[in-house]
N, C-alpha and C. Protein backbone atom coordinates (compact mmCIF):
# COMPACT_ATOMS: atom_id res chain seq x y z
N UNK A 1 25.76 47.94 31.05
CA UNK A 1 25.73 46.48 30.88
C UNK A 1 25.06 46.11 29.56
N UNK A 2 23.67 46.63 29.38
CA UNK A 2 23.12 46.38 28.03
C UNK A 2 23.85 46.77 26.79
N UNK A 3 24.75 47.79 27.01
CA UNK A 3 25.61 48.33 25.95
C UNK A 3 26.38 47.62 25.69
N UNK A 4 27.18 46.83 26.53
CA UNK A 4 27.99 45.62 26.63
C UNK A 4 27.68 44.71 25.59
N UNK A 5 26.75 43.96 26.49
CA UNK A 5 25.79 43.20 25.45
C UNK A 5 25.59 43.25 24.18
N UNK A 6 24.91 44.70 24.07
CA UNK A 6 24.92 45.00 22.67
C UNK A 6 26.18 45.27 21.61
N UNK A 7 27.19 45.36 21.94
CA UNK A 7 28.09 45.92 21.19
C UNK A 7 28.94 44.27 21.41
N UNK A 8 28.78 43.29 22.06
CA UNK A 8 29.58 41.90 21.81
C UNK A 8 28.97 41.12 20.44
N UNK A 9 27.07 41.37 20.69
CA UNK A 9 26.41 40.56 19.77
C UNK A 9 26.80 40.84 18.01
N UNK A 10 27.29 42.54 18.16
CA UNK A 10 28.17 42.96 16.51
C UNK A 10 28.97 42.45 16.17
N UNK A 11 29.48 41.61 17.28
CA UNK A 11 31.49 41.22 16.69
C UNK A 11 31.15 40.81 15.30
N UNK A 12 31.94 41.05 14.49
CA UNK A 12 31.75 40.67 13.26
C UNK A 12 32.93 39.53 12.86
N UNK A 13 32.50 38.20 12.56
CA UNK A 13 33.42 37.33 12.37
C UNK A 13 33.33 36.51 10.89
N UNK A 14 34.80 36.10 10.38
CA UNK A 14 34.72 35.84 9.18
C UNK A 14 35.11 34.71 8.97
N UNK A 15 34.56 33.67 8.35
CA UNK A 15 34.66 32.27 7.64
C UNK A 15 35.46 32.17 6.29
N UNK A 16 35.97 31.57 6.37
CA UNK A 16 37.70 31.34 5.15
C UNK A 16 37.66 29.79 4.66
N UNK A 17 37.63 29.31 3.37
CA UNK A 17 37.31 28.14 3.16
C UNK A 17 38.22 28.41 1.33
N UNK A 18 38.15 27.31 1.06
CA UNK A 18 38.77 27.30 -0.39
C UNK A 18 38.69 26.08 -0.86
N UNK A 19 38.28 25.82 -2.88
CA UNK A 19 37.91 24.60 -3.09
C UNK A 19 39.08 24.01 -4.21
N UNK A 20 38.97 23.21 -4.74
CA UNK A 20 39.86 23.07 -5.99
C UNK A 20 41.10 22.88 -5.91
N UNK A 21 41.66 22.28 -4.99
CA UNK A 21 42.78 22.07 -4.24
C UNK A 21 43.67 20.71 -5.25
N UNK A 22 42.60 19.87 -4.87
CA UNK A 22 42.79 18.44 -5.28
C UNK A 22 42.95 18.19 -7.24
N UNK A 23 42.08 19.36 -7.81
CA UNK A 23 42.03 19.38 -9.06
C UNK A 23 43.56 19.75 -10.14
N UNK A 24 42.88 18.85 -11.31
CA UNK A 24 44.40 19.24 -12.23
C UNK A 24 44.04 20.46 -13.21
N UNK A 25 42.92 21.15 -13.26
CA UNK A 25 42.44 21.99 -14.04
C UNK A 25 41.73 23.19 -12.89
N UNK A 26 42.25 24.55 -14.49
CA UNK A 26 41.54 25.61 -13.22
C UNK A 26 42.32 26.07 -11.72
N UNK A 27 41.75 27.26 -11.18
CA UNK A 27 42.21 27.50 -10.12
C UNK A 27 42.25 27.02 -9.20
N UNK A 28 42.51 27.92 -7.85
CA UNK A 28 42.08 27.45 -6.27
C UNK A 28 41.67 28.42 -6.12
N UNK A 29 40.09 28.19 -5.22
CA UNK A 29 38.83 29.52 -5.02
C UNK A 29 38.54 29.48 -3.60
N UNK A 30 38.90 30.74 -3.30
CA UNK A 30 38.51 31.01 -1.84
C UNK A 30 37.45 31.87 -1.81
N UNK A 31 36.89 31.63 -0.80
CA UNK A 31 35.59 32.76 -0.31
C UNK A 31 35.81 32.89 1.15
N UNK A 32 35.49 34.50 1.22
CA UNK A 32 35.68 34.84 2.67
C UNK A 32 34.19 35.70 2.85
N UNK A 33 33.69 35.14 4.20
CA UNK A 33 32.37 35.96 4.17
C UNK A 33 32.00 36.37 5.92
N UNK A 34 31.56 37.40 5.96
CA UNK A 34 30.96 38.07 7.21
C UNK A 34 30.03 37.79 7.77
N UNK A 35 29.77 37.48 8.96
CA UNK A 35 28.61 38.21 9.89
C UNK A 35 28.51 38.26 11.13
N UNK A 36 27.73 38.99 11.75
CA UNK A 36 27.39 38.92 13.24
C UNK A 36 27.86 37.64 13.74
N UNK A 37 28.46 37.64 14.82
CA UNK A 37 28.51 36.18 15.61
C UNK A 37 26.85 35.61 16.11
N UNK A 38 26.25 36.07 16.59
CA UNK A 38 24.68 36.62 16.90
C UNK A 38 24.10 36.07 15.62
N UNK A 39 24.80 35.65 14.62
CA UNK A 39 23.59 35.31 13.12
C UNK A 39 24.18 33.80 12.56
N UNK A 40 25.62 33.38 13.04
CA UNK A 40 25.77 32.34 13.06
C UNK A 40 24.92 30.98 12.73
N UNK A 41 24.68 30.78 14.33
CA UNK A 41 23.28 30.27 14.64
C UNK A 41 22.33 29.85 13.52
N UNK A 42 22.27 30.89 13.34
CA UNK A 42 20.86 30.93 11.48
C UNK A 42 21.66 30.17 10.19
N UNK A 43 23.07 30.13 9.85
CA UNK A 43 23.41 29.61 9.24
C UNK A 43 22.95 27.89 9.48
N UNK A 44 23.15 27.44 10.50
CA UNK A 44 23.01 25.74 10.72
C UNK A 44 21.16 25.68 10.73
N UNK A 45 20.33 26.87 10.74
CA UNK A 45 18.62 26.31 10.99
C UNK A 45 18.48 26.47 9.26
N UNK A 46 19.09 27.29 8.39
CA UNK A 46 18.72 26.97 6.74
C UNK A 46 19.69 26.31 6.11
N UNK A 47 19.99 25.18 7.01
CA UNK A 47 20.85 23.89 6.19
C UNK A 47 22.33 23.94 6.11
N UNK A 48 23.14 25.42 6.44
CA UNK A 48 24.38 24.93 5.93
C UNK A 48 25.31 24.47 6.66
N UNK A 49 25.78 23.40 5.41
CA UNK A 49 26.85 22.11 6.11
C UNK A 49 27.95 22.31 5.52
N UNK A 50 29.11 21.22 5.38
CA UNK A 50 29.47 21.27 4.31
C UNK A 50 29.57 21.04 2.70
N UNK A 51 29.84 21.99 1.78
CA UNK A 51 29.64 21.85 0.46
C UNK A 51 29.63 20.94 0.00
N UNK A 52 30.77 20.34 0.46
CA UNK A 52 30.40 18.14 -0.16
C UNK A 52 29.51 17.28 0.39
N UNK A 53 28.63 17.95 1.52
CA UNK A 53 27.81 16.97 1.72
C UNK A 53 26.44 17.49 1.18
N UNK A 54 26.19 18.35 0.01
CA UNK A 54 25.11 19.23 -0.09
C UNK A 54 25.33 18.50 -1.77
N UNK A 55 23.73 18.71 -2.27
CA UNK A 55 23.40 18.36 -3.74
C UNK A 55 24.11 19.60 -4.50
N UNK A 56 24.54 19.65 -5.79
CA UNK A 56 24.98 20.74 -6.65
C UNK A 56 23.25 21.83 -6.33
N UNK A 57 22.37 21.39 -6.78
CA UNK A 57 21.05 22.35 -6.23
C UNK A 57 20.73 22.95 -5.24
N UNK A 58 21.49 22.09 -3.81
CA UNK A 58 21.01 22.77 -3.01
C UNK A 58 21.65 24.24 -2.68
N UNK A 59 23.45 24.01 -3.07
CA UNK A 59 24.32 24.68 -2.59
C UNK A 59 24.06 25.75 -3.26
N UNK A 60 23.58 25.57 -5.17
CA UNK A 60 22.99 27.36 -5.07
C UNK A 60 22.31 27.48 -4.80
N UNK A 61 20.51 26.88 -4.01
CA UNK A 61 20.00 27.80 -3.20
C UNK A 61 20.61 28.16 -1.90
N UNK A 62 21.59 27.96 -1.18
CA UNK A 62 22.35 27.97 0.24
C UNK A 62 23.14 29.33 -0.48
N UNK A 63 23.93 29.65 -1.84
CA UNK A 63 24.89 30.33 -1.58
C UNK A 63 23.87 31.69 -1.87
N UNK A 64 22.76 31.69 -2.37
CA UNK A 64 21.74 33.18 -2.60
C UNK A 64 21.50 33.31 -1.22
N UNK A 65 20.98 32.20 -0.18
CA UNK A 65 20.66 32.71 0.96
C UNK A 65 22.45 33.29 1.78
N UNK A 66 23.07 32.34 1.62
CA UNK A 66 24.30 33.13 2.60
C UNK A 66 24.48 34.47 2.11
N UNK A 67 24.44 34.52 0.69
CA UNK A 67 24.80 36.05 -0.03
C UNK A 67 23.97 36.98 0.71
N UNK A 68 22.37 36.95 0.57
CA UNK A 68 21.79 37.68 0.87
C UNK A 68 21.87 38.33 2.53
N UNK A 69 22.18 36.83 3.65
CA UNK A 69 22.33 37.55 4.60
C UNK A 69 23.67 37.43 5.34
N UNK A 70 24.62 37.50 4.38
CA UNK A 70 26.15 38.25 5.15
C UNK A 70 26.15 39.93 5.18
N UNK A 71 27.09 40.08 5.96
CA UNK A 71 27.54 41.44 5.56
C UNK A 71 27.91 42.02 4.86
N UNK A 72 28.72 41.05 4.14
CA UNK A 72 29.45 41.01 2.79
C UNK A 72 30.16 39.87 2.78
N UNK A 73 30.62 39.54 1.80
CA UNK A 73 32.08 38.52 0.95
C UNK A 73 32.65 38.89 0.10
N UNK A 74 33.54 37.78 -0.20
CA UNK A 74 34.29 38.38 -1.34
C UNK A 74 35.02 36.56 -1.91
N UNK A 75 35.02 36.69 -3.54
CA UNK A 75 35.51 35.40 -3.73
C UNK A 75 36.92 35.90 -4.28
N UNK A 76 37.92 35.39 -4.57
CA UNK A 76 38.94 35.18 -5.12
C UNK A 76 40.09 34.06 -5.35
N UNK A 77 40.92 33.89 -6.35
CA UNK A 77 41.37 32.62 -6.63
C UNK A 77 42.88 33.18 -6.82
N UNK A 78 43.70 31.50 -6.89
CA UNK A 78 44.84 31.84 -7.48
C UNK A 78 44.93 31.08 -8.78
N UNK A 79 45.35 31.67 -10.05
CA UNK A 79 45.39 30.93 -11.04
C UNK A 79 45.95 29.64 -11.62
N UNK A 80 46.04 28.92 -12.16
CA UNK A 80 46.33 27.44 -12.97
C UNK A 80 48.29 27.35 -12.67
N UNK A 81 48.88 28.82 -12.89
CA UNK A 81 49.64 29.68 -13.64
C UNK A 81 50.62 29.61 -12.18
N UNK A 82 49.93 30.20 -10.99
CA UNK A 82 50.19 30.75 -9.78
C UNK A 82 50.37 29.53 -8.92
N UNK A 83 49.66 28.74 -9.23
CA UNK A 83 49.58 27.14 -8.50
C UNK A 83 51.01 26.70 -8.81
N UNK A 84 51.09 26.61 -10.25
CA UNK A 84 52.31 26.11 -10.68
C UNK A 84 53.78 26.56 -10.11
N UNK A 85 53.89 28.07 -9.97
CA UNK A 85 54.66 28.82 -9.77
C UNK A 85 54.95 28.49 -8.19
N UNK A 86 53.86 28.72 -7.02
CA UNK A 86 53.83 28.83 -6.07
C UNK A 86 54.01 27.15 -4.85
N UNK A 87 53.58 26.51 -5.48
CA UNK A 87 52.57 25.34 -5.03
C UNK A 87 50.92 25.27 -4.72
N UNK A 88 50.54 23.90 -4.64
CA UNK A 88 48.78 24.24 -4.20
C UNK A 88 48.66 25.19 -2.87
N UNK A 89 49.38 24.40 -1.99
CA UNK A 89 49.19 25.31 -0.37
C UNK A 89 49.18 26.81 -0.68
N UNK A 90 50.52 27.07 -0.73
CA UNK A 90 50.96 28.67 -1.01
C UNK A 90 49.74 29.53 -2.05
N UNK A 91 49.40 28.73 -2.77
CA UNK A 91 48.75 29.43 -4.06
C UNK A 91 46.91 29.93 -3.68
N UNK A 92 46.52 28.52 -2.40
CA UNK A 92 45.58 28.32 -1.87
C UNK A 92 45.65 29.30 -0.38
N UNK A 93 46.04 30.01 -0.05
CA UNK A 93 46.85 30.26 1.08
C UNK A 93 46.83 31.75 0.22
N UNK A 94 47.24 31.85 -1.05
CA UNK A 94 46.97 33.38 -1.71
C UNK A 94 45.38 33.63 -1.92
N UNK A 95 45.00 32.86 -2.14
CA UNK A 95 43.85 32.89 -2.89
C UNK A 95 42.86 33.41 -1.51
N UNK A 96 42.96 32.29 -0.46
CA UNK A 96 42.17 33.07 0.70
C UNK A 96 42.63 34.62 1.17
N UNK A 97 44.01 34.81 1.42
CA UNK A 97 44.31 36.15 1.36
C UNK A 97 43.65 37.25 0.69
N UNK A 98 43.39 37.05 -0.62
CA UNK A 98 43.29 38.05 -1.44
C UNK A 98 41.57 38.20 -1.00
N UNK A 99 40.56 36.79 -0.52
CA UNK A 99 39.50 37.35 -0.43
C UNK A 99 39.40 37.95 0.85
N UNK A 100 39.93 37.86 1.64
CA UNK A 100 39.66 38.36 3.28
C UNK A 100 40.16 40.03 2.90
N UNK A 101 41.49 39.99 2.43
CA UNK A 101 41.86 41.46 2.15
C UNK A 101 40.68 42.51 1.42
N UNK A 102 40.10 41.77 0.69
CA UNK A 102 38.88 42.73 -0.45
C UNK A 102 37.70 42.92 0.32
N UNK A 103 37.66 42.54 1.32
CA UNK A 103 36.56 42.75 2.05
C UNK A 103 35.84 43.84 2.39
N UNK A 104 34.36 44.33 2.56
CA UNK A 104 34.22 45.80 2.44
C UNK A 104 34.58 46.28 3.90
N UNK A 105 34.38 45.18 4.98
CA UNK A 105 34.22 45.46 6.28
C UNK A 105 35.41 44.70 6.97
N UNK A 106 35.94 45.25 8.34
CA UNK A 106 37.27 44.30 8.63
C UNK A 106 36.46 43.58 9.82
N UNK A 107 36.66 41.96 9.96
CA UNK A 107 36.27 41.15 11.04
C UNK A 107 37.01 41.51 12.12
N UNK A 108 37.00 41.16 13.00
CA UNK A 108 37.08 40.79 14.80
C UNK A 108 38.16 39.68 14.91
N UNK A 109 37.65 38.75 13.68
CA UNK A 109 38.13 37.18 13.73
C UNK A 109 38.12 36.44 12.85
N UNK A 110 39.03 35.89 11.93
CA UNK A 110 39.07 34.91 10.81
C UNK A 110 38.80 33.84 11.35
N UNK A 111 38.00 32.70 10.84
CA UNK A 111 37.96 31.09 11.37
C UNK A 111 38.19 30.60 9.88
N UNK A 112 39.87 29.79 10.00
CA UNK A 112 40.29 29.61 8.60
C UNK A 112 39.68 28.21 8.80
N UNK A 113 39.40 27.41 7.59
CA UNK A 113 39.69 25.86 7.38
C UNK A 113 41.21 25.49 7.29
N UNK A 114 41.16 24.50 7.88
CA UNK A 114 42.43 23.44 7.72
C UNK A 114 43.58 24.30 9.33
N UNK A 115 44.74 24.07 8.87
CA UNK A 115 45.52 24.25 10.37
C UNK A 115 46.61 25.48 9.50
N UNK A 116 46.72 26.17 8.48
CA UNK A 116 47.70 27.04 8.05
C UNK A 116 47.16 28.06 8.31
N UNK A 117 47.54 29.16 9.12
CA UNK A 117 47.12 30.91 8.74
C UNK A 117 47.18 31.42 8.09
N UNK A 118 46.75 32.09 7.44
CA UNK A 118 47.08 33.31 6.02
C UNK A 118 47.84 34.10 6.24
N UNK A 119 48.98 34.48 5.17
CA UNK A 119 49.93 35.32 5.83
C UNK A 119 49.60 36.60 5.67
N UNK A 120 50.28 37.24 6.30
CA UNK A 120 50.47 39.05 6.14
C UNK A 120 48.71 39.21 5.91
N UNK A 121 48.57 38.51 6.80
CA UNK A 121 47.06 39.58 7.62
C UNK A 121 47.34 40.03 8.86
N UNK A 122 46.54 40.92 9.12
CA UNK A 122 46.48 42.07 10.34
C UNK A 122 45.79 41.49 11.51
N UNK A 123 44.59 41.08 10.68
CA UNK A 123 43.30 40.10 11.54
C UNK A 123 43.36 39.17 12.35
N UNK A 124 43.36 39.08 13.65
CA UNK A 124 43.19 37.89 14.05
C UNK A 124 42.80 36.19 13.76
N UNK A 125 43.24 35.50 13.63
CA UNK A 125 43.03 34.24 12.56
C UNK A 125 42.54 33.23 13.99
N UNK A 126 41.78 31.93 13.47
CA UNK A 126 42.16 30.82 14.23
C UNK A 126 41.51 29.48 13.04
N UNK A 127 42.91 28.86 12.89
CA UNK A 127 42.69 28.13 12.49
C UNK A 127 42.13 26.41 12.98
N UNK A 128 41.23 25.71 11.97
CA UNK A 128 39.92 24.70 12.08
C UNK A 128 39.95 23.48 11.14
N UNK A 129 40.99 22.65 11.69
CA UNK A 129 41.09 21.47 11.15
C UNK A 129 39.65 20.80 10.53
N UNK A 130 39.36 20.52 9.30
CA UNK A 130 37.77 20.16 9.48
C UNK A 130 36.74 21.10 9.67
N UNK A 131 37.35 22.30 9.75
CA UNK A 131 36.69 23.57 9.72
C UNK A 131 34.89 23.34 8.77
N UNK A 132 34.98 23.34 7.60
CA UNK A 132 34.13 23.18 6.83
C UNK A 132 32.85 22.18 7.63
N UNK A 133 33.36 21.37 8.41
CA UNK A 133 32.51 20.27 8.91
C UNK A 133 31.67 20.64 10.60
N UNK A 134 32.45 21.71 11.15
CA UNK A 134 32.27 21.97 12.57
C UNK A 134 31.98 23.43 12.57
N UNK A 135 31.98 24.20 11.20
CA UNK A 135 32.03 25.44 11.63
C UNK A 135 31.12 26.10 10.58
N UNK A 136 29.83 26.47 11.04
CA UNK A 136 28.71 26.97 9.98
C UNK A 136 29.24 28.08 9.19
N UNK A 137 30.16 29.10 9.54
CA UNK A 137 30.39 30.07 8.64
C UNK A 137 31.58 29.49 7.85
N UNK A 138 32.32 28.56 8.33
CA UNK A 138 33.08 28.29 7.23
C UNK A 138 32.73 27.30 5.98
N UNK A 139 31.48 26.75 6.78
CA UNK A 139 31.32 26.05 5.60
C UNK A 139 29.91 26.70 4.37
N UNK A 140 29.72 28.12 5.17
CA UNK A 140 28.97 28.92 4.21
C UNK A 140 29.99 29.76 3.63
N UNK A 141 31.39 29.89 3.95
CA UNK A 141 32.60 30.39 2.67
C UNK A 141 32.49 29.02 2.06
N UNK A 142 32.69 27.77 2.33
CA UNK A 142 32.59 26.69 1.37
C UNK A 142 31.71 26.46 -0.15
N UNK A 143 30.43 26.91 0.34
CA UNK A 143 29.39 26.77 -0.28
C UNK A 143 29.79 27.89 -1.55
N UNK A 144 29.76 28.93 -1.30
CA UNK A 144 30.27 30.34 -2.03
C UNK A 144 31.16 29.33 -2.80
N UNK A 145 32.86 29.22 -2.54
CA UNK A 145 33.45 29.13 -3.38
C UNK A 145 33.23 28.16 -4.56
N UNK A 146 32.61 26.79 -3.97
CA UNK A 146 32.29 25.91 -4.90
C UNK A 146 31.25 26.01 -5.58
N UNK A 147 30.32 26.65 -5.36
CA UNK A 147 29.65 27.13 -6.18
C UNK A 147 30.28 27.85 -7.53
N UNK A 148 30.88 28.78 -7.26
CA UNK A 148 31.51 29.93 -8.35
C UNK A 148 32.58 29.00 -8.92
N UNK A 149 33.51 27.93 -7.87
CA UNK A 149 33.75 27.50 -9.25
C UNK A 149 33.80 26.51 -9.82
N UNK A 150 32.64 25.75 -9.37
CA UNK A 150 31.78 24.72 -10.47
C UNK A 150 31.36 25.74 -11.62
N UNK A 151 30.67 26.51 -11.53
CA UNK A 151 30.38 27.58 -12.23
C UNK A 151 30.89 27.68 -13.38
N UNK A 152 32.20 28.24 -12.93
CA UNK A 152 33.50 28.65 -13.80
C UNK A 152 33.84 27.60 -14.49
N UNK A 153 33.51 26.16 -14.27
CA UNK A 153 34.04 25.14 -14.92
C UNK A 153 33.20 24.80 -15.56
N UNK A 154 31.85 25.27 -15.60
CA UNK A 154 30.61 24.98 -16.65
C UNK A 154 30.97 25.42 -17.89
N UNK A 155 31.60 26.84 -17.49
CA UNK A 155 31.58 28.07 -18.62
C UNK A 155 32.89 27.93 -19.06
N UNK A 156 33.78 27.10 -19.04
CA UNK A 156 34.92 26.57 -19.51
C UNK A 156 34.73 25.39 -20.06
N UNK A 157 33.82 24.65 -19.67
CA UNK A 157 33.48 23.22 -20.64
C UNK A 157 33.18 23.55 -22.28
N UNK A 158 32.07 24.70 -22.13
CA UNK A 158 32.01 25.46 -23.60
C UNK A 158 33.28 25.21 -24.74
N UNK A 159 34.47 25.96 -24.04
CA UNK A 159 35.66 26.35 -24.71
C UNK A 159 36.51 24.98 -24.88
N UNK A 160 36.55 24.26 -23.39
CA UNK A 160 37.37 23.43 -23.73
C UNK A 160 36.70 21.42 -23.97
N UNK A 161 36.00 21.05 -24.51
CA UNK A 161 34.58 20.44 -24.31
C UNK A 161 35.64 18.87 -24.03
N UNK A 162 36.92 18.90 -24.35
CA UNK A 162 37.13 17.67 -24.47
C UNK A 162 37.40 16.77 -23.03
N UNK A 163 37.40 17.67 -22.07
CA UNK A 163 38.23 17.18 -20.64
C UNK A 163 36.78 16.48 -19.56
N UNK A 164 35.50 16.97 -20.81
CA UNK A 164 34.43 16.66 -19.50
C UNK A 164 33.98 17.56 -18.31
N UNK A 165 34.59 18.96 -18.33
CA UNK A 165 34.17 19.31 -17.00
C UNK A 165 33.29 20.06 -16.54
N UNK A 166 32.08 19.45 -17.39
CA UNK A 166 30.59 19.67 -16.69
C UNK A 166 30.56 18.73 -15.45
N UNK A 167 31.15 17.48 -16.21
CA UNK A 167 31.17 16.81 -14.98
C UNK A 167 32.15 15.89 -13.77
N UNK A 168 33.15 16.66 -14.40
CA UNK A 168 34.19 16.13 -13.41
C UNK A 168 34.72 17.74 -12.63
N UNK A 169 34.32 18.94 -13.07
CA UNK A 169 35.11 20.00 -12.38
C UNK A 169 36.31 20.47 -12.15
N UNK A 170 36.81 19.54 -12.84
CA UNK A 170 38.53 20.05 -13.16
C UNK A 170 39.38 18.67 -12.48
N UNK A 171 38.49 17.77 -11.65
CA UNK A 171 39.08 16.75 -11.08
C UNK A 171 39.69 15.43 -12.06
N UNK A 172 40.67 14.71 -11.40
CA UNK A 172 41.32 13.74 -12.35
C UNK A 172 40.36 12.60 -12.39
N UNK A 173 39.40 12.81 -13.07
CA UNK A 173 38.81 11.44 -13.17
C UNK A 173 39.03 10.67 -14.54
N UNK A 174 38.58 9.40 -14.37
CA UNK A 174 39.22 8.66 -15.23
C UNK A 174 39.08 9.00 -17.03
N UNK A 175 37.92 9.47 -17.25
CA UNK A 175 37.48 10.57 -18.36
C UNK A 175 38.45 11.64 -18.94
N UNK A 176 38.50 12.55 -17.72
CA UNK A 176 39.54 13.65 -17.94
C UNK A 176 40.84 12.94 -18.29
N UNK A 177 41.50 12.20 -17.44
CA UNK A 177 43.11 11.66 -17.47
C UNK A 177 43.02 10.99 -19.16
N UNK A 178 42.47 10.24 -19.78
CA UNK A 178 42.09 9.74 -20.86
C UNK A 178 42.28 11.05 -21.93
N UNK A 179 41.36 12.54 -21.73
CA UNK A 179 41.08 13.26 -22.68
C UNK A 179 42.85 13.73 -22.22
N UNK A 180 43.32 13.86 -21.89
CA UNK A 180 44.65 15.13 -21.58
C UNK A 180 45.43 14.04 -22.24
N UNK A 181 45.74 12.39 -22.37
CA UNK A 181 46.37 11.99 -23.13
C UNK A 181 45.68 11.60 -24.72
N UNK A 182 45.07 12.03 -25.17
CA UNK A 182 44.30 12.32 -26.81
C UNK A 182 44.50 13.47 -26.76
N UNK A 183 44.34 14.71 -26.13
CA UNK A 183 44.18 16.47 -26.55
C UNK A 183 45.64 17.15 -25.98
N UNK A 184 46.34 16.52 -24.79
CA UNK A 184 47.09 17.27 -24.30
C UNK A 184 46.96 18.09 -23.47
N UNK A 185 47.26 18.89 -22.56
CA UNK A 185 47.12 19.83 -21.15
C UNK A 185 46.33 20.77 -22.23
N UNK A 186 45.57 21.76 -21.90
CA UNK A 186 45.01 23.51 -22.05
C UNK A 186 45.81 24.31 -21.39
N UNK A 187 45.90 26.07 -21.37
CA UNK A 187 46.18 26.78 -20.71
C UNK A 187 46.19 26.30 -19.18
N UNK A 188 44.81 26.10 -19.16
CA UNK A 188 44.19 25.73 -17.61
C UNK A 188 45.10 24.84 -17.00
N UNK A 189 45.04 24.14 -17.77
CA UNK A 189 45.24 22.33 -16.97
C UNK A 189 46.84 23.12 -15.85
N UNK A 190 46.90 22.72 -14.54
CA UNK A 190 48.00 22.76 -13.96
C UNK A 190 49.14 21.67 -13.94
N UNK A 191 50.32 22.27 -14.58
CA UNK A 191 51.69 21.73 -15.12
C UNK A 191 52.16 20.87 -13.80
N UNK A 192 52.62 21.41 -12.68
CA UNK A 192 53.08 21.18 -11.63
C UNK A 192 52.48 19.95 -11.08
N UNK A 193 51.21 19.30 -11.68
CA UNK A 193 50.45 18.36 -11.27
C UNK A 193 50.68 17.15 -11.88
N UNK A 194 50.79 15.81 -11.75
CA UNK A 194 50.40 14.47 -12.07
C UNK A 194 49.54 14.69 -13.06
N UNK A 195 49.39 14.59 -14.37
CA UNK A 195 48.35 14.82 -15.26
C UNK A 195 48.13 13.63 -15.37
């Protein structure tokens, strides 16, 4: 019986979330991350919610603590390039794929955000309308991805300085839409989109 016990509290279950959806610049970033069902729990007593309802400060101290106590994760995206080619869904829908697949350890159980499954996984899935909002591990894959790629859009403001996206993040705000008609799209900027 205690063995029981003990060997349910391991299930190892994985949270699936992805950000950058809505944006005309840059990728779509998924993060897929592990842990005990048994450690859950601890995610909602050190704050995590969802990524949009969290300060840019808090979420990197939230994504060192999720880092430190998952089992592992893994981030990955689909490119500017791939969006275009594919659509957002499909491209967003790769992007979580590719991080669940890289994983060092295989889950028990995916808990995706939103209502689509990932395809051509092996893993058991269940998908979580609002996921990010009701579900502590998904919204500690939340935290991960937007983090890395606000990030990524810091370290692209460098290169591309005219679009603003220290502080818009790749989103159409009224700033950005303004700079893309004075400068024109970048590599980045996604074609397939309303610029």
């Amino acid at each position: 019986m205690s063995a029981q016990l003990f060997s349910h509290s391991q299930i190892l279950i994985a949270g699936v979330d992805e950000v950058g959806r809505g944006c005309l610049f840059g990728p779509v970033v998924a993060a897929a991350v592990v842990f005990e069902e048994k450690s859950i729990l601890q995610l909602q007593e050190i704050g995590v919610k969802d990524s949009k309802q969290l300060s840019p400060k808090r979420r990197e101290i939230l994504a060192v603590e999720i880092k430190n106590r998952a089992i592992c994760y893994q981030i990955r995206y689909a490119s500017s390039q791939e969006i275009d080619r594919l659509n957002i869904l499909n491209a967003s829908l790769l992007a979580m794929q590719r991080s669940v697949t890289k994983l060092s350890v295989t889950p028990a159980l995916c808990l995706v955000d939103g209502n689509q499954e990932i395809p051509n996984l092996t893993i058991p899935q269940e998908t979580i309308i609002g996921g990010d909002k009701s579900s502590p591990i998904i919204a500690a894959a939340s935290i991960l991805a937007k983090v890395w790629r606000d990030n990524l859009m810091i370290r692209l403001a460098a290169k591309y300085p005219h679009y603003d996206l220290e502080n818009n993040k790749g989103y159409g705000t009224k700033k950005h839409r303004a700079a893309l008609q004075q400068y024109s799209p970048c590599f980045h900027h996604r074609r397939s989109f309303k610029l």
